[in-house]
Every structure is written in structure tokens, then in C-alpha cells.
PDB file of N, CA and C in Angstrom:
ATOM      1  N   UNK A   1       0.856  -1.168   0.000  1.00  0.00           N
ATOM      2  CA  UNK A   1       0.000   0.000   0.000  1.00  0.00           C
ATOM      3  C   UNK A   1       0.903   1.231   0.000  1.00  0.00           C
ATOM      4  N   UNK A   2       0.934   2.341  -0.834  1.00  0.00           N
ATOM      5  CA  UNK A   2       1.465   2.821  -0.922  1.00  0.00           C
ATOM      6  C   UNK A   2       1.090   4.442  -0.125  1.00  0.00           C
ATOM      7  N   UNK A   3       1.959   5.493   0.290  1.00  0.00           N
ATOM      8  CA  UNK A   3       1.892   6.728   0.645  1.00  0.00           C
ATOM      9  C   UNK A   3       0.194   7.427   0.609  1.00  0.00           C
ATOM     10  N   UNK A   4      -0.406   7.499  -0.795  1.00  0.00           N
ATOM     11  CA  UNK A   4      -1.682   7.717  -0.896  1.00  0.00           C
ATOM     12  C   UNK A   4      -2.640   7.004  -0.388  1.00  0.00           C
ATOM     13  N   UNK A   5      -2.726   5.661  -0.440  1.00  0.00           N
ATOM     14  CA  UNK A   5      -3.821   5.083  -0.186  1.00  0.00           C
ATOM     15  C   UNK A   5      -3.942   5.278   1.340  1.00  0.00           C
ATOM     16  N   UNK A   6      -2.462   5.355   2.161  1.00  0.00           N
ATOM     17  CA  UNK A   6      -2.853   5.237   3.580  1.00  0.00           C
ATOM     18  C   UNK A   6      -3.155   6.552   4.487  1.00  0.00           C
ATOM     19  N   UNK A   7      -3.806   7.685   3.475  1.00  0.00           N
ATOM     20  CA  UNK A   7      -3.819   8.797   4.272  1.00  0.00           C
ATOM     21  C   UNK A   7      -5.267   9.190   4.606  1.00  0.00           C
ATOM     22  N   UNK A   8      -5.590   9.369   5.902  1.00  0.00           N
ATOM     23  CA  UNK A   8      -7.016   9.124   6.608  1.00  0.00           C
ATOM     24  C   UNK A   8      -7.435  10.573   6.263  1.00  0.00           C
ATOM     25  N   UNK A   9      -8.921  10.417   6.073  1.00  0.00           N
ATOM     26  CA  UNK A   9      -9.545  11.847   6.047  1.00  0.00           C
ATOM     27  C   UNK A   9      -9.553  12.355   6.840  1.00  0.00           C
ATOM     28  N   UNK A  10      -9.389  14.053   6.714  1.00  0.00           N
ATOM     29  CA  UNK A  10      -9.132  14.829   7.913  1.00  0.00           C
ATOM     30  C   UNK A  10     -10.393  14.878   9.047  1.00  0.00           C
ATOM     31  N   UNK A  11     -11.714  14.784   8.529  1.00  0.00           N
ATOM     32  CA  UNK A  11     -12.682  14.447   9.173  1.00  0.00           C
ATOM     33  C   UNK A  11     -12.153  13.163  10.240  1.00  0.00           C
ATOM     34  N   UNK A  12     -11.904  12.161  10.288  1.00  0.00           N
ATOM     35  CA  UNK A  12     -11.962  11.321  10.668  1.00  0.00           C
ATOM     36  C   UNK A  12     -10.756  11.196  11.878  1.00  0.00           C
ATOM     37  N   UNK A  13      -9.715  12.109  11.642  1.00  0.00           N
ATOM     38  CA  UNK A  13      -8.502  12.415  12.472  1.00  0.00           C
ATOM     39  C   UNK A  13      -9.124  13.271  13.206  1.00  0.00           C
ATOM     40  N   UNK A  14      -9.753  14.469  12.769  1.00  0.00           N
ATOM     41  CA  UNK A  14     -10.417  15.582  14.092  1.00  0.00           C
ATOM     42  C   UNK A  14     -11.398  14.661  15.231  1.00  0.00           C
ATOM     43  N   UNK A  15     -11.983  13.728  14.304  1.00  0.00           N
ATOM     44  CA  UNK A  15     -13.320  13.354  15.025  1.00  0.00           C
ATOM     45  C   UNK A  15     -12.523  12.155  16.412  1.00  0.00           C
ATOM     46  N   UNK A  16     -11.471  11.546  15.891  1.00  0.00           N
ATOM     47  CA  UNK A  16     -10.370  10.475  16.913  1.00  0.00           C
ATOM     48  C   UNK A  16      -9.776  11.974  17.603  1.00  0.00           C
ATOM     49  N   UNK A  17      -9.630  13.071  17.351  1.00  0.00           N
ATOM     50  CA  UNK A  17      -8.754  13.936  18.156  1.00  0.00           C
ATOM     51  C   UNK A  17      -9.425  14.283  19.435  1.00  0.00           C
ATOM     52  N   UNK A  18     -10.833  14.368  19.347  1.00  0.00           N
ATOM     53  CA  UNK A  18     -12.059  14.917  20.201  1.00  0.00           C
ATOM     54  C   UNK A  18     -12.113  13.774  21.246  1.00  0.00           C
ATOM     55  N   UNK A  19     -11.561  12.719  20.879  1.00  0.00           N
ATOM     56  CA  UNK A  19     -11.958  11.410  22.012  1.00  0.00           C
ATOM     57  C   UNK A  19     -10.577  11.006  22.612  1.00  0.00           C
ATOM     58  N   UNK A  20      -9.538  11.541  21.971  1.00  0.00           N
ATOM     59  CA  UNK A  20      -7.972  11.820  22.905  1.00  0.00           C
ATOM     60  C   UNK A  20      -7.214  10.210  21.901  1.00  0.00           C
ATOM     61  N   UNK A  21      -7.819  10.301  20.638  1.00  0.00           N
ATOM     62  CA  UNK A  21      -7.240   9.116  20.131  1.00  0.00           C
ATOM     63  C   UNK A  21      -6.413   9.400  19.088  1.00  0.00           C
ATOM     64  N   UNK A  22      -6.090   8.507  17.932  1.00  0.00           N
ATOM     65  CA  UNK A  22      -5.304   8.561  16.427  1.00  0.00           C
ATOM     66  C   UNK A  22      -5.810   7.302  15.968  1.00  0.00           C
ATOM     67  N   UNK A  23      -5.687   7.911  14.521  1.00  0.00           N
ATOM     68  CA  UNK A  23      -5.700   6.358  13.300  1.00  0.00           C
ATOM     69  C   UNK A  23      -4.562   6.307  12.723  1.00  0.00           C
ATOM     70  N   UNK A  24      -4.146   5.071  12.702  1.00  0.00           N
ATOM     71  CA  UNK A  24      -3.011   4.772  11.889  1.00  0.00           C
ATOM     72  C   UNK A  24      -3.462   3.285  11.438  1.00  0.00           C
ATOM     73  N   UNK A  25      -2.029   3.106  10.374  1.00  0.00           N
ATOM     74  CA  UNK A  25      -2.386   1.493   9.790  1.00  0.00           C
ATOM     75  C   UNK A  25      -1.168   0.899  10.637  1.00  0.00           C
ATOM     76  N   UNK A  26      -1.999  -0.645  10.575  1.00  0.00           N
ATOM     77  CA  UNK A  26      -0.744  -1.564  11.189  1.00  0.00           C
ATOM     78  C   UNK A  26      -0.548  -2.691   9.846  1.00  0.00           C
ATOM     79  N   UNK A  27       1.100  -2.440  10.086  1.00  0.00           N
ATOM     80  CA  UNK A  27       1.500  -3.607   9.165  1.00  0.00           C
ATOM     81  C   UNK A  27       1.451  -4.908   9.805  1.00  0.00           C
ATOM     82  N   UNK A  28       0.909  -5.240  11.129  1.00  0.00           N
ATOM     83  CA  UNK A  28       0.905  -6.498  10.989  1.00  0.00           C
ATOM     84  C   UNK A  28      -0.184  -7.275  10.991  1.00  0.00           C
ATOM     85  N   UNK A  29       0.088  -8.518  10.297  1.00  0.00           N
ATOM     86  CA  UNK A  29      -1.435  -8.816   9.833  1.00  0.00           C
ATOM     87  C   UNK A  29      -2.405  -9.280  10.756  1.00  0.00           C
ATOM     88  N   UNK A  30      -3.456  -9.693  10.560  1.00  0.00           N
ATOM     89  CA  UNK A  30      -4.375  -9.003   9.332  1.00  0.00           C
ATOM     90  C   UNK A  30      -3.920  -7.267   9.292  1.00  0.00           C
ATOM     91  N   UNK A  31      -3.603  -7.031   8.262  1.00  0.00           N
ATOM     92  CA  UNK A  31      -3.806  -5.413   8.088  1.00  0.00           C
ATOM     93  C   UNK A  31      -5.017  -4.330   7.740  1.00  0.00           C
ATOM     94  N   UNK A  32      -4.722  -3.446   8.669  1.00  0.00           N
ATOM     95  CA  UNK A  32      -6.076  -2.740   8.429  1.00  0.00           C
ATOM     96  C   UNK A  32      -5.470  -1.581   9.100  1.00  0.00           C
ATOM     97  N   UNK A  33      -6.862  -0.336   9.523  1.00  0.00           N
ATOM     98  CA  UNK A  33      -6.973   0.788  10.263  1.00  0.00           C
ATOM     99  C   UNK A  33      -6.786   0.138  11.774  1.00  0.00           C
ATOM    100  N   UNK A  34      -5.864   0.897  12.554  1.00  0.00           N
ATOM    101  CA  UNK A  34      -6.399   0.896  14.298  1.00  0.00           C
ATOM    102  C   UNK A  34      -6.880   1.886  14.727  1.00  0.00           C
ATOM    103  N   UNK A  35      -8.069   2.813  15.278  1.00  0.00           N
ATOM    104  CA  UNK A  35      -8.611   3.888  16.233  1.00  0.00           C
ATOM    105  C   UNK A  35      -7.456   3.333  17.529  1.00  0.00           C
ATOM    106  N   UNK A  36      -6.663   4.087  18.017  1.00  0.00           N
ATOM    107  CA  UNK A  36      -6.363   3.591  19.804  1.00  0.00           C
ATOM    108  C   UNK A  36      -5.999   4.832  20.220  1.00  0.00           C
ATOM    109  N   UNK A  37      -5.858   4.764  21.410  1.00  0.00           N
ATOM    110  CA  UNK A  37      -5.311   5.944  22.785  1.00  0.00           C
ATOM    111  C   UNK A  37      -3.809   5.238  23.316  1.00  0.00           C
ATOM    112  N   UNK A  38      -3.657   5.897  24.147  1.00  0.00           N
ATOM    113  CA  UNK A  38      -1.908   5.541  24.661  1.00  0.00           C
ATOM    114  C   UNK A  38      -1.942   3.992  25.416  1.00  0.00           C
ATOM    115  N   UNK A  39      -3.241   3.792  25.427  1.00  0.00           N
ATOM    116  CA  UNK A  39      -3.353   3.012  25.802  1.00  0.00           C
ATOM    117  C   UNK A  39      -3.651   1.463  25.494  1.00  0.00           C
ATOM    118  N   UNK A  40      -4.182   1.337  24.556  1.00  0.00           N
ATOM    119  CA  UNK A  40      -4.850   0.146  23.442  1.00  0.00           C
ATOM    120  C   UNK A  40      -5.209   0.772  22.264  1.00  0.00           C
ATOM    121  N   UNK A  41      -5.308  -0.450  21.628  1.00  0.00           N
ATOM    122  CA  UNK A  41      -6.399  -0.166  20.550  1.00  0.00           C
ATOM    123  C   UNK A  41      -7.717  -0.834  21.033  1.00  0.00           C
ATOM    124  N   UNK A  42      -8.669   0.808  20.066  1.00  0.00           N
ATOM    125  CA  UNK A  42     -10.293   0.109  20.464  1.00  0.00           C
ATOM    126  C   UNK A  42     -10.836  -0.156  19.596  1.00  0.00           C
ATOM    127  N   UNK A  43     -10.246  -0.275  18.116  1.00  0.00           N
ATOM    128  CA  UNK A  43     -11.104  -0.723  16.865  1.00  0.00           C
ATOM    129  C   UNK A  43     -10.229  -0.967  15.706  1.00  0.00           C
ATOM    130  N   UNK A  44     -10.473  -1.925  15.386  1.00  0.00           N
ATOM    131  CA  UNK A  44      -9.543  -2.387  13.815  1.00  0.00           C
ATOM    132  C   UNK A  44     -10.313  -2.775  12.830  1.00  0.00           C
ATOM    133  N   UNK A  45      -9.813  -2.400  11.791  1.00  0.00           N
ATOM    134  CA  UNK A  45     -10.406  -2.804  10.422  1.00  0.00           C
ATOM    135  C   UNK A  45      -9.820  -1.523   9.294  1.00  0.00           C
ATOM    136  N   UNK A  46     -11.438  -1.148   8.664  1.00  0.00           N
ATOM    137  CA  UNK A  46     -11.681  -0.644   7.362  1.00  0.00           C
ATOM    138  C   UNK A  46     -11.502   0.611   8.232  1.00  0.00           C
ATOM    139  N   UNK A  47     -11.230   2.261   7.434  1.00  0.00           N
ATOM    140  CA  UNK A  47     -11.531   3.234   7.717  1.00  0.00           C
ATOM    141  C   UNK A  47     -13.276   3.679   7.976  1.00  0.00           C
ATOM    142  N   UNK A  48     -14.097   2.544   7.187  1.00  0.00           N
ATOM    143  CA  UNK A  48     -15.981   2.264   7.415  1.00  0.00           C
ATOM    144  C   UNK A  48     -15.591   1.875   8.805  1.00  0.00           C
ATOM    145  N   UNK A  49     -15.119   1.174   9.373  1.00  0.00           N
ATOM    146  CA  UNK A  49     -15.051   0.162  10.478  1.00  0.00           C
ATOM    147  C   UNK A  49     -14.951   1.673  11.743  1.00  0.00           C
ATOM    148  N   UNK A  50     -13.782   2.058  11.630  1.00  0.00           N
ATOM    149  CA  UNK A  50     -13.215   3.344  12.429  1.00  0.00           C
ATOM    150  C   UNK A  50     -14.313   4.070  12.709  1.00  0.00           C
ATOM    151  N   UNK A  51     -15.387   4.844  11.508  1.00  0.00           N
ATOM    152  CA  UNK A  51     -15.699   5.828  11.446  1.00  0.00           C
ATOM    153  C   UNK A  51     -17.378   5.227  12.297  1.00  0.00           C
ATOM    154  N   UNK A  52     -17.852   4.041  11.906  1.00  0.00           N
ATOM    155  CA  UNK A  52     -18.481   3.511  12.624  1.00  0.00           C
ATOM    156  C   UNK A  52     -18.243   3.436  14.125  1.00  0.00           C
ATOM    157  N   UNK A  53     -17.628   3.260  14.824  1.00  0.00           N
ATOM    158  CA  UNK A  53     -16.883   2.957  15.663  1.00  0.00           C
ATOM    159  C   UNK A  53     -17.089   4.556  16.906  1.00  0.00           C
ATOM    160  N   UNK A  54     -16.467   5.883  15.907  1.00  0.00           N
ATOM    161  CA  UNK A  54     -16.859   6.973  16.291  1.00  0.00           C
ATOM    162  C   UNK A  54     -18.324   7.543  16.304  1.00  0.00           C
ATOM    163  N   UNK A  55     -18.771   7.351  15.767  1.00  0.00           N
ATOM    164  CA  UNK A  55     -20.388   7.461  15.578  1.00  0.00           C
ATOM    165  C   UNK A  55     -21.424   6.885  16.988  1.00  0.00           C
ATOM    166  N   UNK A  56     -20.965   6.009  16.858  1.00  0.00           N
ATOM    167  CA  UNK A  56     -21.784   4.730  18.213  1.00  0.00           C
ATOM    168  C   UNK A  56     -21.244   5.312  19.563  1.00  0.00           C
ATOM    169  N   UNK A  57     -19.556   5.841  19.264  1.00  0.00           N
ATOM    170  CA  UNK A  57     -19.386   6.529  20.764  1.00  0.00           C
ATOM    171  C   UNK A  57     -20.110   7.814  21.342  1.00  0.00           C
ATOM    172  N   UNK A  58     -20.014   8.404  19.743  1.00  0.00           N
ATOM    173  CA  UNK A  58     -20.584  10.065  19.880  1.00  0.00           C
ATOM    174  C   UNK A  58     -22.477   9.719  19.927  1.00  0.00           C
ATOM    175  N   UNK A  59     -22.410   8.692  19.632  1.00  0.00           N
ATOM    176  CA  UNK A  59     -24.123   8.691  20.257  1.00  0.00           C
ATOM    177  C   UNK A  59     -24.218   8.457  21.694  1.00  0.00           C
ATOM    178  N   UNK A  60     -23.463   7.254  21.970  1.00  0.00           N
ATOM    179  CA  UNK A  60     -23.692   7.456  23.503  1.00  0.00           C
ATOM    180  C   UNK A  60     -23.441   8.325  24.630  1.00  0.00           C
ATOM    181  N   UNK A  61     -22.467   9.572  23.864  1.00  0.00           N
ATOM    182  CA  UNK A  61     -22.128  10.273  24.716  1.00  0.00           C
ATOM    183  C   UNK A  61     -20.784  10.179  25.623  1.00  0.00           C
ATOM    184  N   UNK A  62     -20.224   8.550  25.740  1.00  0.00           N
ATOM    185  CA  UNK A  62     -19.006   8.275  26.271  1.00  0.00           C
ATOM    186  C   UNK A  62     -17.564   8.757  25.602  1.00  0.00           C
TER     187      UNK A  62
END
């Protein structure tokens, strides 16, 4: 995967910034997106997967 494909929409970096997190990719496999904090990761997959992920939090309010 090259330079372009792995660059997250800025939407999606502000919206992980608001919850004290980051997206990045992991090269190890399975490969995909991670959402995590300094602490874990709380979601892997698709950048769909991530953005889902933020949505369900920002509904509950947590």
C-alpha cells in the first residue's frame, strides 16, 4: 500500500482527536486501520469500520 492510499480523512482524524485518540495502519497482519489511545487499541479494520466505531461513541455520549 502505498503513501496515498494510507492517508485518513481529515474528518476522521479531528473526530479520533475529540476522544484523545489517532488512526493509523498496522502492518501487521491481518492489516487494516487501528482507532487507539496511549493506551490500546479500540477498533480495527476498514476506515468504514473506524468511522463507525466513532459514531456509536458520539451517540452514547461516552
Amino acid at each position: 500500500m502505498n503513501d496515498t492510499t494510507r492517508r485518513v480523512p481529515a474528518e476522521l482524524t479531528e473526530r479520533a482527536k475529540r476522544r484523545s485518540m489517532a488512526i493509523r495502519w498496522s502492518d501487521e497482519p491481518p492489516n487494516g486501520w487501528e482507532l487507539y489511545n496511549p493506551f490500546r487499541v479500540v477498533c480495527f479494520g476498514t476506515l468504514d469500520n473506524v468511522a463507525d466505531w466513532l459514531t456509536a461513541a458520539e451517540a452514547t455520549g461516552r
